[in-house]
PDB file of N, CA and C in Angstrom:
ATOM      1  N   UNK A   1     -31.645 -14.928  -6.084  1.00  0.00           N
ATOM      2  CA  UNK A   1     -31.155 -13.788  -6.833  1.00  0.00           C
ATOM      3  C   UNK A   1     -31.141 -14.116  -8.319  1.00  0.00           C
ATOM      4  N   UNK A   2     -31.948 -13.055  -8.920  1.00  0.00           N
ATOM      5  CA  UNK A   2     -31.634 -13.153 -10.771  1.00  0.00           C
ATOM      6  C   UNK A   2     -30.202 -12.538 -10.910  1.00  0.00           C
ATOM      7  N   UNK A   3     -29.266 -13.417 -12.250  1.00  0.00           N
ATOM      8  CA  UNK A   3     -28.352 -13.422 -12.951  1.00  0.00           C
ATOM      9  C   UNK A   3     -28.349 -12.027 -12.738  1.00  0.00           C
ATOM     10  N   UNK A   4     -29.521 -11.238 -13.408  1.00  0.00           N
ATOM     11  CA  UNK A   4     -29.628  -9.485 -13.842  1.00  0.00           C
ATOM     12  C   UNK A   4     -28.883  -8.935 -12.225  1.00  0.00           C
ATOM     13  N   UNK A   5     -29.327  -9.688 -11.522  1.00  0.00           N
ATOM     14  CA  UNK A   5     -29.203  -8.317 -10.455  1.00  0.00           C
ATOM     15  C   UNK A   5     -27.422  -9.227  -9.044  1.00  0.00           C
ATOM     16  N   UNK A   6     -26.911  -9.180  -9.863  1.00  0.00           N
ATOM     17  CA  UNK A   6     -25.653  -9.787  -9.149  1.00  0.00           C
ATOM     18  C   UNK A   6     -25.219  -8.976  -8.657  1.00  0.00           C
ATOM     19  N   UNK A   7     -24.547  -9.326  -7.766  1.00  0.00           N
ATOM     20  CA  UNK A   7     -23.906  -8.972  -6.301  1.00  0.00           C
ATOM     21  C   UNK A   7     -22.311  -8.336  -6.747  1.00  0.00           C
ATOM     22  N   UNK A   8     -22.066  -8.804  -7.727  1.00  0.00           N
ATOM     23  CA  UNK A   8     -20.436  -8.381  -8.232  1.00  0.00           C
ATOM     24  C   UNK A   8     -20.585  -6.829  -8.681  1.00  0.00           C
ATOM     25  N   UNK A   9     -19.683  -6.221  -8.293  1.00  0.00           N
ATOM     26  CA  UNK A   9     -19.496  -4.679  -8.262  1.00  0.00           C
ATOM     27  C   UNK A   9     -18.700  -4.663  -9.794  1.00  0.00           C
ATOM     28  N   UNK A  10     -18.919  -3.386 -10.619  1.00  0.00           N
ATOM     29  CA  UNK A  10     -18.673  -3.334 -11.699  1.00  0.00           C
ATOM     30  C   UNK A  10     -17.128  -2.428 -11.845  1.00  0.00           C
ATOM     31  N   UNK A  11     -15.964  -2.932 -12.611  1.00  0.00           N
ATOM     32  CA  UNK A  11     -15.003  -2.546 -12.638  1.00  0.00           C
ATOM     33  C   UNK A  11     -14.739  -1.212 -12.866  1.00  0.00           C
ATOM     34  N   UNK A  12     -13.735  -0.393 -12.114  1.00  0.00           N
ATOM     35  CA  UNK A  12     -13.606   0.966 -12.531  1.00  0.00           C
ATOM     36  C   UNK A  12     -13.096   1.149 -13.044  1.00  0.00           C
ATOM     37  N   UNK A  13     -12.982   1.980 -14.206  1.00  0.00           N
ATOM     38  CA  UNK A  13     -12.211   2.724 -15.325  1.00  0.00           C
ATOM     39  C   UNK A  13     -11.521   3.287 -14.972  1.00  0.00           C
ATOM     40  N   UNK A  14      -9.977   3.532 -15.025  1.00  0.00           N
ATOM     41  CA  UNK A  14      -8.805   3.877 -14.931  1.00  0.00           C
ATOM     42  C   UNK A  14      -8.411   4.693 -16.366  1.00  0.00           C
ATOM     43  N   UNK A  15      -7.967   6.083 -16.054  1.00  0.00           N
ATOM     44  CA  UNK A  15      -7.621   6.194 -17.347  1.00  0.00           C
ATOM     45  C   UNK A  15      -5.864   6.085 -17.321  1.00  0.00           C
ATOM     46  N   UNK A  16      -5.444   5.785 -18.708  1.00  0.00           N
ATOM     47  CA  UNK A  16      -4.800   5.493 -18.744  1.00  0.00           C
ATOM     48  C   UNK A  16      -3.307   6.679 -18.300  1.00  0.00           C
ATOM     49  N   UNK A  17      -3.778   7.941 -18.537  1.00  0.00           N
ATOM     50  CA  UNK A  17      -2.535   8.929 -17.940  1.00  0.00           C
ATOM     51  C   UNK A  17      -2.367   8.543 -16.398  1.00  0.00           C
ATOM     52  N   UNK A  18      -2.987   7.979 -15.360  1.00  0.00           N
ATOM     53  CA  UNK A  18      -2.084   7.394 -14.376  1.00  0.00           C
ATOM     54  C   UNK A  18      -1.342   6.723 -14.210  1.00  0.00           C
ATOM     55  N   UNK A  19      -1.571   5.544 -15.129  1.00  0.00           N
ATOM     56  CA  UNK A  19      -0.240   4.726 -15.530  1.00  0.00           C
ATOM     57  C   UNK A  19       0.850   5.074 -16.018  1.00  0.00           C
ATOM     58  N   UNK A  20       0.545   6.187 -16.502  1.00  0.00           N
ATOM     59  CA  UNK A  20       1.911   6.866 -17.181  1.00  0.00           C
ATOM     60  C   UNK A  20       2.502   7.705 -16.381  1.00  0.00           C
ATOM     61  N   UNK A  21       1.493   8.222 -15.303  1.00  0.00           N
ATOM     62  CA  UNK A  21       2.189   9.066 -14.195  1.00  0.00           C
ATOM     63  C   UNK A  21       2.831   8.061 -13.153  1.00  0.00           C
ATOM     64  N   UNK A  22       2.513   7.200 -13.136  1.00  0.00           N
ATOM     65  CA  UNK A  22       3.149   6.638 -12.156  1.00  0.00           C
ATOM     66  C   UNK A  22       4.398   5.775 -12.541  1.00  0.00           C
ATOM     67  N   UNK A  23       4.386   4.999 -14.337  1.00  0.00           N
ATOM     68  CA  UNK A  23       5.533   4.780 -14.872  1.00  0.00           C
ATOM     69  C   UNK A  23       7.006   6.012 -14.436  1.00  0.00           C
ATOM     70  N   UNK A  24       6.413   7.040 -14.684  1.00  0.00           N
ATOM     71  CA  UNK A  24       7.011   8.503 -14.742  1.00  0.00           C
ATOM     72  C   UNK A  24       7.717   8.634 -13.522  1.00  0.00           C
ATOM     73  N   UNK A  25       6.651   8.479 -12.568  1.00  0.00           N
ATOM     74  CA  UNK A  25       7.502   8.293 -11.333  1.00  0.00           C
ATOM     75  C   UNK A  25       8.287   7.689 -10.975  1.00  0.00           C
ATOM     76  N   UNK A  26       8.149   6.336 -10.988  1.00  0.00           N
ATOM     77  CA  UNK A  26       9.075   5.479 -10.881  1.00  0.00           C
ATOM     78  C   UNK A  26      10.378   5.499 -11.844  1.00  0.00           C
ATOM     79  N   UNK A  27      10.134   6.260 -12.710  1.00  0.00           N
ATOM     80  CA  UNK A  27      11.856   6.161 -13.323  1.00  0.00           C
ATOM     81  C   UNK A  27      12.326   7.333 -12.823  1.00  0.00           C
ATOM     82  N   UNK A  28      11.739   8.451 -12.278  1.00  0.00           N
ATOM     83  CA  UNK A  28      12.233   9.796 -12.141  1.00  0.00           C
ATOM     84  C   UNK A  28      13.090   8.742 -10.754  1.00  0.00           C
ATOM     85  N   UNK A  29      12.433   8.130  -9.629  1.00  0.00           N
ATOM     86  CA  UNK A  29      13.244   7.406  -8.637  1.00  0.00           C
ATOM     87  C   UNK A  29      14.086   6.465  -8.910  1.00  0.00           C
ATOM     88  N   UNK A  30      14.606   5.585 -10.088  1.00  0.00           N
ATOM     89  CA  UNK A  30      15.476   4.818 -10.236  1.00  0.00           C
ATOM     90  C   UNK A  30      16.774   6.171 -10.614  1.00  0.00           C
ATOM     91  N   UNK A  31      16.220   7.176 -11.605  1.00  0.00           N
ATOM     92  CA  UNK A  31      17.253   7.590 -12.947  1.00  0.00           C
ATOM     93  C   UNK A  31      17.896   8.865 -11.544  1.00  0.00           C
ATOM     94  N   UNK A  32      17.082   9.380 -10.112  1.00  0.00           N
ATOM     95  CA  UNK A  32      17.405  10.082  -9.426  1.00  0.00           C
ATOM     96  C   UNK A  32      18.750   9.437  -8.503  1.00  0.00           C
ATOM     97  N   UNK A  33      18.190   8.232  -8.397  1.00  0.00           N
ATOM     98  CA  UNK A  33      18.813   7.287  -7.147  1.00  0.00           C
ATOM     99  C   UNK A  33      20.154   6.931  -7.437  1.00  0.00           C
ATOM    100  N   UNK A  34      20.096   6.774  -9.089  1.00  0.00           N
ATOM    101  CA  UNK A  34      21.427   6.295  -9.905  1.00  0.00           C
ATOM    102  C   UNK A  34      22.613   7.654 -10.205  1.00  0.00           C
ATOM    103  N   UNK A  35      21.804   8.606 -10.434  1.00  0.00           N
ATOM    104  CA  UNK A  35      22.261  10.349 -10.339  1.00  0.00           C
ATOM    105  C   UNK A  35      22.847  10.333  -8.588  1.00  0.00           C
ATOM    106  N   UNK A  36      22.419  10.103  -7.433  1.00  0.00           N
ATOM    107  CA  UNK A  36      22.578  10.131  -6.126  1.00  0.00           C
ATOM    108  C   UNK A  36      23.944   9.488  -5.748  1.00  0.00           C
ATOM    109  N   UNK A  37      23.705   8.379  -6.176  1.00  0.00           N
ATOM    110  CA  UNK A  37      24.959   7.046  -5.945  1.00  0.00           C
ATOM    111  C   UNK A  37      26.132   7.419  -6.782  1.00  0.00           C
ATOM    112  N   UNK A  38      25.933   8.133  -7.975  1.00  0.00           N
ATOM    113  CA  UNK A  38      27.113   8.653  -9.184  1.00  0.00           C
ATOM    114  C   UNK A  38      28.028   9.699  -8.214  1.00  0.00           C
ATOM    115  N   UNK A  39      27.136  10.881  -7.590  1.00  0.00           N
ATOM    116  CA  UNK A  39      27.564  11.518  -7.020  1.00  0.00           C
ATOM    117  C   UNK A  39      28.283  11.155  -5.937  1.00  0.00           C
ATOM    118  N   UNK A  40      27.977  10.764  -5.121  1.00  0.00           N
ATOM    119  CA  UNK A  40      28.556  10.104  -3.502  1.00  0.00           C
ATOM    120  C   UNK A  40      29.389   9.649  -3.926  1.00  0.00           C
ATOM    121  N   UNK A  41      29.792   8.508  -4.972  1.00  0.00           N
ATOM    122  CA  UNK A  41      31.040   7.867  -5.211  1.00  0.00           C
ATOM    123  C   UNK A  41      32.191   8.928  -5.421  1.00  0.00           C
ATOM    124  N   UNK A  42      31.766   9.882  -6.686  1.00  0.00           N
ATOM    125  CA  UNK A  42      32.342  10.909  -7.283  1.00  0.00           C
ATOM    126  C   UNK A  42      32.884  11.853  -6.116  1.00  0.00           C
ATOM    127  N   UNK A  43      31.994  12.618  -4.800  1.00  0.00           N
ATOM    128  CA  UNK A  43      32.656  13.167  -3.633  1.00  0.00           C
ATOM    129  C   UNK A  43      33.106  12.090  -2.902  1.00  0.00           C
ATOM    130  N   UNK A  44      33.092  10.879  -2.842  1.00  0.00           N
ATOM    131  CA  UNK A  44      33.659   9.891  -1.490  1.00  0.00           C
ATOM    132  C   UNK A  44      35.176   9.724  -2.028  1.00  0.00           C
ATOM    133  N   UNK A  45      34.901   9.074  -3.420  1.00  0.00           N
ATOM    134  CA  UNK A  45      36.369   8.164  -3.940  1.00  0.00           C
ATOM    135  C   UNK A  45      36.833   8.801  -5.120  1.00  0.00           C
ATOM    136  N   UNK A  46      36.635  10.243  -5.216  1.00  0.00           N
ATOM    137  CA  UNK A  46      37.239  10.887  -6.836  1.00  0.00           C
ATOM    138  C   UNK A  46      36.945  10.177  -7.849  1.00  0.00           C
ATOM    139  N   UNK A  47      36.044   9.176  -8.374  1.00  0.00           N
ATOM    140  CA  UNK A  47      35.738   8.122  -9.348  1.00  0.00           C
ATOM    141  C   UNK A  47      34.663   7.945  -9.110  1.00  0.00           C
ATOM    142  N   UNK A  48      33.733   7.423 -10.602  1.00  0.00           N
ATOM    143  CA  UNK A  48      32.550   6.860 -10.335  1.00  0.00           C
ATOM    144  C   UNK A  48      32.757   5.364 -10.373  1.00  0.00           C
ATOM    145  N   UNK A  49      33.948   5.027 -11.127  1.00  0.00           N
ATOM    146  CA  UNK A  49      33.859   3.675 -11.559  1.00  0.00           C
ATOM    147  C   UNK A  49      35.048   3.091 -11.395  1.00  0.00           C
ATOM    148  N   UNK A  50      36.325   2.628 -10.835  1.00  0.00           N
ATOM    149  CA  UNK A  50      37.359   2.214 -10.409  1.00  0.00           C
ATOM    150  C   UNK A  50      37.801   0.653 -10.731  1.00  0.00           C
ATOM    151  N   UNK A  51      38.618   0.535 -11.683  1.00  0.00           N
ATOM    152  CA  UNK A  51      38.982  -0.963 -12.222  1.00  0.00           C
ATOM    153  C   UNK A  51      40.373  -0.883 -11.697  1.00  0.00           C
ATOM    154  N   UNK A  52      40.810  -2.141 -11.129  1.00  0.00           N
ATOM    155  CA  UNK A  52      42.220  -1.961 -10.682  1.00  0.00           C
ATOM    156  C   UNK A  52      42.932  -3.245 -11.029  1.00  0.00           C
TER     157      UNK A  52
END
């Protein structure tokens, strides 16, 4: 085999707004999850945050 004609497959271009959609996503699931857990405490124990 010539150098020219290699066997290695050529990288695909990604543009970059998926990375950002998927950054996006992933905080919409942390900043949701943290909104989720605020709540439940807030209906379970009248408090989000309890120091005693």
């Amino acid at each position: 085999m010539s150098p020219a004609m290699s066997g290695r497959s050529k990288k695909v271009s990604v543009p970059d707004n998926l990375y950002t959609v998927i950054l996006a996503v992933a905080l919409c699931a942390v900043v949701g999850t943290a909104v989720y857990v605020a709540f439940q405490c807030l209906t379970q124990y009248d408090t989000i945050f309890k120091i005693q």
